[in-house]
PDB file of N, CA and C in Angstrom:
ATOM      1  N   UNK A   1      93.760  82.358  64.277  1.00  0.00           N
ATOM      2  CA  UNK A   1      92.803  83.407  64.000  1.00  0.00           C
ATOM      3  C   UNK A   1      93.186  84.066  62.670  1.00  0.00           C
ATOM      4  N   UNK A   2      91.838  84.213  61.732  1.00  0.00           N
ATOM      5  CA  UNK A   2      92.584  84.953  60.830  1.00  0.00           C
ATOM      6  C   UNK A   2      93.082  86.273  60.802  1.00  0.00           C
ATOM      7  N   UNK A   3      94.194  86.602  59.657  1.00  0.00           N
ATOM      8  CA  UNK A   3      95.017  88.045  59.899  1.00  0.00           C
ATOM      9  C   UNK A   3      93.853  88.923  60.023  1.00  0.00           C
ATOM     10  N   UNK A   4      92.660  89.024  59.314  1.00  0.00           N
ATOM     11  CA  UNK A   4      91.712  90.422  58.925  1.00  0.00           C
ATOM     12  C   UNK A   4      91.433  90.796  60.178  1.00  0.00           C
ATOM     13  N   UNK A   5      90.374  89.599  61.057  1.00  0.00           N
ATOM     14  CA  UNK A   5      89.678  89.716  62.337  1.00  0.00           C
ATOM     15  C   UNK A   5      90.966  89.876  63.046  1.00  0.00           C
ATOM     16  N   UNK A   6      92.430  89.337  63.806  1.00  0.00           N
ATOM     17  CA  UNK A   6      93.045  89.974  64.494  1.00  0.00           C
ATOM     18  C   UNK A   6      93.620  91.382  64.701  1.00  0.00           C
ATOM     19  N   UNK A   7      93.601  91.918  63.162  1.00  0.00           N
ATOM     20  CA  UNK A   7      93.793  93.081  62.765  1.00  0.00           C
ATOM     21  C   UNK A   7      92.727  94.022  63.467  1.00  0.00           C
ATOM     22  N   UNK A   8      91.751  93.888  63.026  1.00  0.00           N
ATOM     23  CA  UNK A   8      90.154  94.246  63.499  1.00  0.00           C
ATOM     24  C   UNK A   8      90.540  94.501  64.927  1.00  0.00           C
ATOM     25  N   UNK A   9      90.776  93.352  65.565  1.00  0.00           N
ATOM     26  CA  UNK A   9      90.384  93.399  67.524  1.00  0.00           C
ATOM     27  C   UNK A   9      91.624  94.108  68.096  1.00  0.00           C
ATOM     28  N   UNK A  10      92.927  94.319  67.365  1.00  0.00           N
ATOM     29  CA  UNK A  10      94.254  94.818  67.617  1.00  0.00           C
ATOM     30  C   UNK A  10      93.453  96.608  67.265  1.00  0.00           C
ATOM     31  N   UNK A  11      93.329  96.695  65.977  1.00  0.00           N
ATOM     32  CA  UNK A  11      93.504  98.067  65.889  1.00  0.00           C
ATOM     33  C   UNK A  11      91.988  99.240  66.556  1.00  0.00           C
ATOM     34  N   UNK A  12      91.166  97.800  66.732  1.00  0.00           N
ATOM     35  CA  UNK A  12      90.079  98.770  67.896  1.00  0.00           C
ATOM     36  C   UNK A  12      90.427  98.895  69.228  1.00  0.00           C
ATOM     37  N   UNK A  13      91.559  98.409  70.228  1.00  0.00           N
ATOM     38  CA  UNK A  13      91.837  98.348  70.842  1.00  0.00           C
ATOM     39  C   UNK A  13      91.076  97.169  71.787  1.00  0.00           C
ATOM     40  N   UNK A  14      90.426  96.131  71.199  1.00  0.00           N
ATOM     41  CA  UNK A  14      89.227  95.170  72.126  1.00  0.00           C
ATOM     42  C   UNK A  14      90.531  93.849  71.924  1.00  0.00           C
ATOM     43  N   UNK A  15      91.104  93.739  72.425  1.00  0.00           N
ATOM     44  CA  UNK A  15      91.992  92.760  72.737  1.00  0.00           C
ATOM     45  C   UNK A  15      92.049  92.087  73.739  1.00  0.00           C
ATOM     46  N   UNK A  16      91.944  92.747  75.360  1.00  0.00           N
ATOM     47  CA  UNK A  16      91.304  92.520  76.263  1.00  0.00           C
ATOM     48  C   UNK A  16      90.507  91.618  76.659  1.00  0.00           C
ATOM     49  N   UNK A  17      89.415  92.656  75.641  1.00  0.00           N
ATOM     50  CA  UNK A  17      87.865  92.090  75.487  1.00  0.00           C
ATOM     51  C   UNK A  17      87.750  90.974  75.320  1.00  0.00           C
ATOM     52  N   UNK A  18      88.073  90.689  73.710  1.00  0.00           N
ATOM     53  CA  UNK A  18      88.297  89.325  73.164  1.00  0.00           C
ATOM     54  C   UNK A  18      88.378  88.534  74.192  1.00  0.00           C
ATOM     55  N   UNK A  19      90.000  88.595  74.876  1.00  0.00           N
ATOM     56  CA  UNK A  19      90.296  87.739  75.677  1.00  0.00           C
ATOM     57  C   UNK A  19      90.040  87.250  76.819  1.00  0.00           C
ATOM     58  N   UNK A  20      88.559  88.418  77.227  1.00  0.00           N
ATOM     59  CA  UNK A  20      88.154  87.726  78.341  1.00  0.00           C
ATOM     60  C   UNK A  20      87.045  87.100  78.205  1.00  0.00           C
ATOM     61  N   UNK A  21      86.689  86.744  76.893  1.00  0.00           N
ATOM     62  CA  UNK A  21      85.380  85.511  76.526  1.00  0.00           C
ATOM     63  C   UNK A  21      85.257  84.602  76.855  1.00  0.00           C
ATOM     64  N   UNK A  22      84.629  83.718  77.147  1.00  0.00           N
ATOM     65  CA  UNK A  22      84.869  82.076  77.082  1.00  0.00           C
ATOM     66  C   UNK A  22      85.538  81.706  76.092  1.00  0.00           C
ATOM     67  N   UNK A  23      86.060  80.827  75.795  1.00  0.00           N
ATOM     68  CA  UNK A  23      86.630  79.844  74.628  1.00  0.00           C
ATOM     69  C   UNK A  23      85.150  79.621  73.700  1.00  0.00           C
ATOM     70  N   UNK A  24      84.191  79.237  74.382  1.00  0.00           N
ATOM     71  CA  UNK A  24      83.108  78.777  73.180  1.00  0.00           C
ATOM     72  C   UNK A  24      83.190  80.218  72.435  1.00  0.00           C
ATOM     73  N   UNK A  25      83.076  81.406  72.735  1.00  0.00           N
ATOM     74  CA  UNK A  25      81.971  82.401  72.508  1.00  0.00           C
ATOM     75  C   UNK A  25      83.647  83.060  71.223  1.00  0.00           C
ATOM     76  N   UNK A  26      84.602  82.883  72.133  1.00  0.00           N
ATOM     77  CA  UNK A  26      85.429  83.411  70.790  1.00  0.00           C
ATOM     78  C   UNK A  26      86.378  82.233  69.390  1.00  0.00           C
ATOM     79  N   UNK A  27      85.701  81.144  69.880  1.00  0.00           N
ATOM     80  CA  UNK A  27      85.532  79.758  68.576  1.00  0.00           C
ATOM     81  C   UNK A  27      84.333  80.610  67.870  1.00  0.00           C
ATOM     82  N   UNK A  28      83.367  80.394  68.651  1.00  0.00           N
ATOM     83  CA  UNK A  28      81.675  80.638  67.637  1.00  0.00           C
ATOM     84  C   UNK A  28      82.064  81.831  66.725  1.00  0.00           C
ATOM     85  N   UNK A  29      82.781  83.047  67.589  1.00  0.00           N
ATOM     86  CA  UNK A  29      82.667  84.170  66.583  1.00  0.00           C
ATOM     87  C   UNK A  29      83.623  84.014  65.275  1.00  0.00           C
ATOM     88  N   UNK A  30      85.117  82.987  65.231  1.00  0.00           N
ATOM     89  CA  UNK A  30      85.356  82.742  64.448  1.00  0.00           C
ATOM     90  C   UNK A  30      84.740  81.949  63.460  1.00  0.00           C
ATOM     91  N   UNK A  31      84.730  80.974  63.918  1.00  0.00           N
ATOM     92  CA  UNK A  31      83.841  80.376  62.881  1.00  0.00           C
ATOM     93  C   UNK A  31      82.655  80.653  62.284  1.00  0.00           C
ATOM     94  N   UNK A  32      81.709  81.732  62.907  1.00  0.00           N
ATOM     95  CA  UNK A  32      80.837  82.596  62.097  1.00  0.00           C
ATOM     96  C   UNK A  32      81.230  83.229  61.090  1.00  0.00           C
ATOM     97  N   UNK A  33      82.300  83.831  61.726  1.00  0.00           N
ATOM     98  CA  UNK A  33      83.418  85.245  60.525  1.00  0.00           C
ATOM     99  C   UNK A  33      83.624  84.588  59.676  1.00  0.00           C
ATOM    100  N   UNK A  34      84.166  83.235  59.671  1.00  0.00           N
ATOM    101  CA  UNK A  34      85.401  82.538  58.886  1.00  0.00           C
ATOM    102  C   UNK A  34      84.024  82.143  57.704  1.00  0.00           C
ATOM    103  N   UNK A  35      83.069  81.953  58.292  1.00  0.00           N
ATOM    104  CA  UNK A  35      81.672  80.977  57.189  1.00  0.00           C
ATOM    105  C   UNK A  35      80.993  81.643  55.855  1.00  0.00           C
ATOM    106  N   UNK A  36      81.325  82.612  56.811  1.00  0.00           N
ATOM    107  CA  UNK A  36      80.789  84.617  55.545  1.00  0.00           C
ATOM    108  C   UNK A  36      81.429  84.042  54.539  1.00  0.00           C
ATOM    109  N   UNK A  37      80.197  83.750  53.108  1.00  0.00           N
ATOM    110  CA  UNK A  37      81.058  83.249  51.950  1.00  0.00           C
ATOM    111  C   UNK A  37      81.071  85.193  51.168  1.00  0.00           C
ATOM    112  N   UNK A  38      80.482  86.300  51.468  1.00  0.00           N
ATOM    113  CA  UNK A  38      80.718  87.360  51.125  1.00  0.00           C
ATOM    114  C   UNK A  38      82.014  87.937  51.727  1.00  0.00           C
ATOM    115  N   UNK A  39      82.591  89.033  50.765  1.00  0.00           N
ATOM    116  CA  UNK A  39      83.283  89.837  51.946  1.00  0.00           C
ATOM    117  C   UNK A  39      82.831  90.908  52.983  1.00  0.00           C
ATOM    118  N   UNK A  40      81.464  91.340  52.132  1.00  0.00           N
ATOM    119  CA  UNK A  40      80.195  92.355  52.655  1.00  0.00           C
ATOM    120  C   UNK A  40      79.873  91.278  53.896  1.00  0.00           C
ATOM    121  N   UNK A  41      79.967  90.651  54.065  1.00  0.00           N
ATOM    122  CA  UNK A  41      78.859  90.064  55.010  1.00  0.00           C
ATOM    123  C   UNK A  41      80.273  89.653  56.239  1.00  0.00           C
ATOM    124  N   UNK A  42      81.137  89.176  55.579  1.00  0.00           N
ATOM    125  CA  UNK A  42      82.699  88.665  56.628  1.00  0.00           C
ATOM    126  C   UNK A  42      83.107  90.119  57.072  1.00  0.00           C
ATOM    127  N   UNK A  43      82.594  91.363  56.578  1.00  0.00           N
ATOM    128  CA  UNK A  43      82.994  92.893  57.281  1.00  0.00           C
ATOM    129  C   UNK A  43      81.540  93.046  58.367  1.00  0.00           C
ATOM    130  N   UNK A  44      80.637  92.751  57.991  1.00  0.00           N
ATOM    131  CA  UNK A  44      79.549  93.148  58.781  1.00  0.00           C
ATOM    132  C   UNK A  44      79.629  92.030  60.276  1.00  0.00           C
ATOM    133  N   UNK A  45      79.622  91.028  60.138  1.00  0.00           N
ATOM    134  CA  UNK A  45      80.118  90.357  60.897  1.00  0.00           C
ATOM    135  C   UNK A  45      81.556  90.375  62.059  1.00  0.00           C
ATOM    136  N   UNK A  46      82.688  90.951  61.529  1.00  0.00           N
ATOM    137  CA  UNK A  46      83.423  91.685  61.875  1.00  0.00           C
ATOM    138  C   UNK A  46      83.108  92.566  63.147  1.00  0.00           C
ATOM    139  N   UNK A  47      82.571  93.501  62.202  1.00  0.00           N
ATOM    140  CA  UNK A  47      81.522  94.585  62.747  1.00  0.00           C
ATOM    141  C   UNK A  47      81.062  94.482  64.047  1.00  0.00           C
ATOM    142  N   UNK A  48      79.730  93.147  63.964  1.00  0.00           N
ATOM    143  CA  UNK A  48      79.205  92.888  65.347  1.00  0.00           C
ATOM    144  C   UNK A  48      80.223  92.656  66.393  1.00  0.00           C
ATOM    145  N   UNK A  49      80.984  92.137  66.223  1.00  0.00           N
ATOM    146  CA  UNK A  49      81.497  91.453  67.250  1.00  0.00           C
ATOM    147  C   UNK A  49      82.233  92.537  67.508  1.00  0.00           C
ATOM    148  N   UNK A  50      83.043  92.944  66.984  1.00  0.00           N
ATOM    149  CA  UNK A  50      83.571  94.309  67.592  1.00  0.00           C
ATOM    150  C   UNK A  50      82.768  95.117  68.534  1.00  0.00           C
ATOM    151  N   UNK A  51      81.891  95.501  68.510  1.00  0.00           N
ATOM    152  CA  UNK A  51      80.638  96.023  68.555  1.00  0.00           C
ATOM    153  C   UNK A  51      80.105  95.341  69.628  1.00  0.00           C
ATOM    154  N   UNK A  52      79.677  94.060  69.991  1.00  0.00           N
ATOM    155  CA  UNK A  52      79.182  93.116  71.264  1.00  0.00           C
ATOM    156  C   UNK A  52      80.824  93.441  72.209  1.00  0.00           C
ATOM    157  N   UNK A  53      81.916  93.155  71.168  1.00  0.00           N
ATOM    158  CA  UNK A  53      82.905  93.563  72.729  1.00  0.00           C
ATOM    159  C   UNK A  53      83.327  94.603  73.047  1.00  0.00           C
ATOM    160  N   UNK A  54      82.818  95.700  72.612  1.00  0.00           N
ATOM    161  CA  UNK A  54      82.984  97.220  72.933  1.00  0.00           C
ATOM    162  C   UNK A  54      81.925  97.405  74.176  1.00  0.00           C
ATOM    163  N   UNK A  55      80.543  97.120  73.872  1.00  0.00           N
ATOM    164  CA  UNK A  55      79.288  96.820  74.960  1.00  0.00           C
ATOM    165  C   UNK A  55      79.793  96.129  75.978  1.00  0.00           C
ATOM    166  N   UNK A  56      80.013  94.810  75.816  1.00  0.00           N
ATOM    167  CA  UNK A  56      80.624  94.189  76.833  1.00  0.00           C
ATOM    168  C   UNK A  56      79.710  93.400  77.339  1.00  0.00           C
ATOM    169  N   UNK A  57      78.114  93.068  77.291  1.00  0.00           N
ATOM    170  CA  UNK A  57      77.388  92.551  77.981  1.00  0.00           C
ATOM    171  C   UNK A  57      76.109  91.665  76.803  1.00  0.00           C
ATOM    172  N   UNK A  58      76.917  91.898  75.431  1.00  0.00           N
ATOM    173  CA  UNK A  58      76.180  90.904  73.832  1.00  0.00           C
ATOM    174  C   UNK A  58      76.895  89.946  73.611  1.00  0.00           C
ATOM    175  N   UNK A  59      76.184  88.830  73.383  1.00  0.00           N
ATOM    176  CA  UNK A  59      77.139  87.878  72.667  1.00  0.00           C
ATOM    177  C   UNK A  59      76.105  87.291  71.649  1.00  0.00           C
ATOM    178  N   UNK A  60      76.310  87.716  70.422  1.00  0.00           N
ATOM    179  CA  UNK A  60      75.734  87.234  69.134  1.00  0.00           C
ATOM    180  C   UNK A  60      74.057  88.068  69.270  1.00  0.00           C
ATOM    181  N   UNK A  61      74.064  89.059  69.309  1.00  0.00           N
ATOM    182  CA  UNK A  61      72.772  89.800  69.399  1.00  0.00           C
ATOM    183  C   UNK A  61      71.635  89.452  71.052  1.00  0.00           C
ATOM    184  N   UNK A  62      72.739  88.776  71.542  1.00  0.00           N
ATOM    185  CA  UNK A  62      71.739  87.951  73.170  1.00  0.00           C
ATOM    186  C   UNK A  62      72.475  88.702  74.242  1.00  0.00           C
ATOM    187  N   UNK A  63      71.495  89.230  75.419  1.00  0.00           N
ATOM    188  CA  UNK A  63      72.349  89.677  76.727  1.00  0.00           C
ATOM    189  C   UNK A  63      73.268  88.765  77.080  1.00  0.00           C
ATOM    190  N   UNK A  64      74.251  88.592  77.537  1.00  0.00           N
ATOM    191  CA  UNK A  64      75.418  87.964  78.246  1.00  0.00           C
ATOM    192  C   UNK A  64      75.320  88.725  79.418  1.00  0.00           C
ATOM    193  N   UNK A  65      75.893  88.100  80.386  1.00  0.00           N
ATOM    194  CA  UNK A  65      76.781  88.602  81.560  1.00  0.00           C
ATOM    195  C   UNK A  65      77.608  87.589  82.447  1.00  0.00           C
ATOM    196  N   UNK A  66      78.256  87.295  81.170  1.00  0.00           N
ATOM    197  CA  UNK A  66      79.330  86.488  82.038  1.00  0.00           C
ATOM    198  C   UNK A  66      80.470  87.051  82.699  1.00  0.00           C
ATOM    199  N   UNK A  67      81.397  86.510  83.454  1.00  0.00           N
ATOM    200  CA  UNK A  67      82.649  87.204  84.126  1.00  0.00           C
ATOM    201  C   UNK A  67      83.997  87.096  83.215  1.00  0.00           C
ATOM    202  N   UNK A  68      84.346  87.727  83.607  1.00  0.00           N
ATOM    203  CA  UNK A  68      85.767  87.944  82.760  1.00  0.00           C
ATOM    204  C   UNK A  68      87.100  87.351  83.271  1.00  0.00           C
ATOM    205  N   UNK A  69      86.521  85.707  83.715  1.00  0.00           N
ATOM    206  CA  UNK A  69      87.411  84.638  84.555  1.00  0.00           C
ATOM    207  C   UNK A  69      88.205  84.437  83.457  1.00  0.00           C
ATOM    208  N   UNK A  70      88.147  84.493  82.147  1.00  0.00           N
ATOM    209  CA  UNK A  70      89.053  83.678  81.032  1.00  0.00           C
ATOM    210  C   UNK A  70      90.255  84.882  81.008  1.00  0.00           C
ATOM    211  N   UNK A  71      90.259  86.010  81.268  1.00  0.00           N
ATOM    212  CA  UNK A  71      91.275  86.723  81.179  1.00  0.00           C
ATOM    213  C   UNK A  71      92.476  86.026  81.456  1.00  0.00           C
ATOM    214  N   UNK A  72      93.455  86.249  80.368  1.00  0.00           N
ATOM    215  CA  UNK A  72      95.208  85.931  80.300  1.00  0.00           C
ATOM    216  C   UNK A  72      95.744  86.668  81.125  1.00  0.00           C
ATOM    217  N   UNK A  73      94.992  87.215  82.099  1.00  0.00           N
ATOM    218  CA  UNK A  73      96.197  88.107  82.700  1.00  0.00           C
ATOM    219  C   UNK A  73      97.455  87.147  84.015  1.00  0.00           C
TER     220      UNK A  73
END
C-alpha cells in the first residue's frame, strides 16, 4: 500500500474499516488511488474512500452492505 493512503487510513483512525472490506473492494480502491495521474485528483480520491469508510455502507459512490467477515481480528 502506498505510504500517502496508509498514512491517510492510520491518521483518520479507519483502519478497522479498511480492514474489514473485501479484498476486491480494498485492491479496487488502490488501484484507483494509485491511477490518479494528478495529485488534486490522488487527494480527492483519497478523500472518498476515507469518506465511504467513515459511512460504512459506500463503496465507490454505490450502497454496499456487506459484512465485516474480512476483519483481522
Amino acid at each position: 500500500m502506498p505510504g500517502d493512503v496508509q498514512e491517510a487510513i492510520t491518521s483518520s483512525g479507519l483502519q478497522q474499516e479498511y480492514d474489514s472490506r473485501p479484498p476486491y473492494q480494498r485492491n479496487d480502491y488502490i488501484g484507483w488511488i494509485t491511477k490518479a495521474k494528478r495529485t488534486e485528483t490522488r487527494q480527492k480520491r483519497i478523500e472518498q474512500m476515507l469518506s465511504e469508510l467513515k459511512v460504512g455502507n459506500v463503496y465507490m459512490k454505490m450502497s454496499w452492505s456487506g459484512q465485516n467477515k474480512y476483519s483481522n481480528k
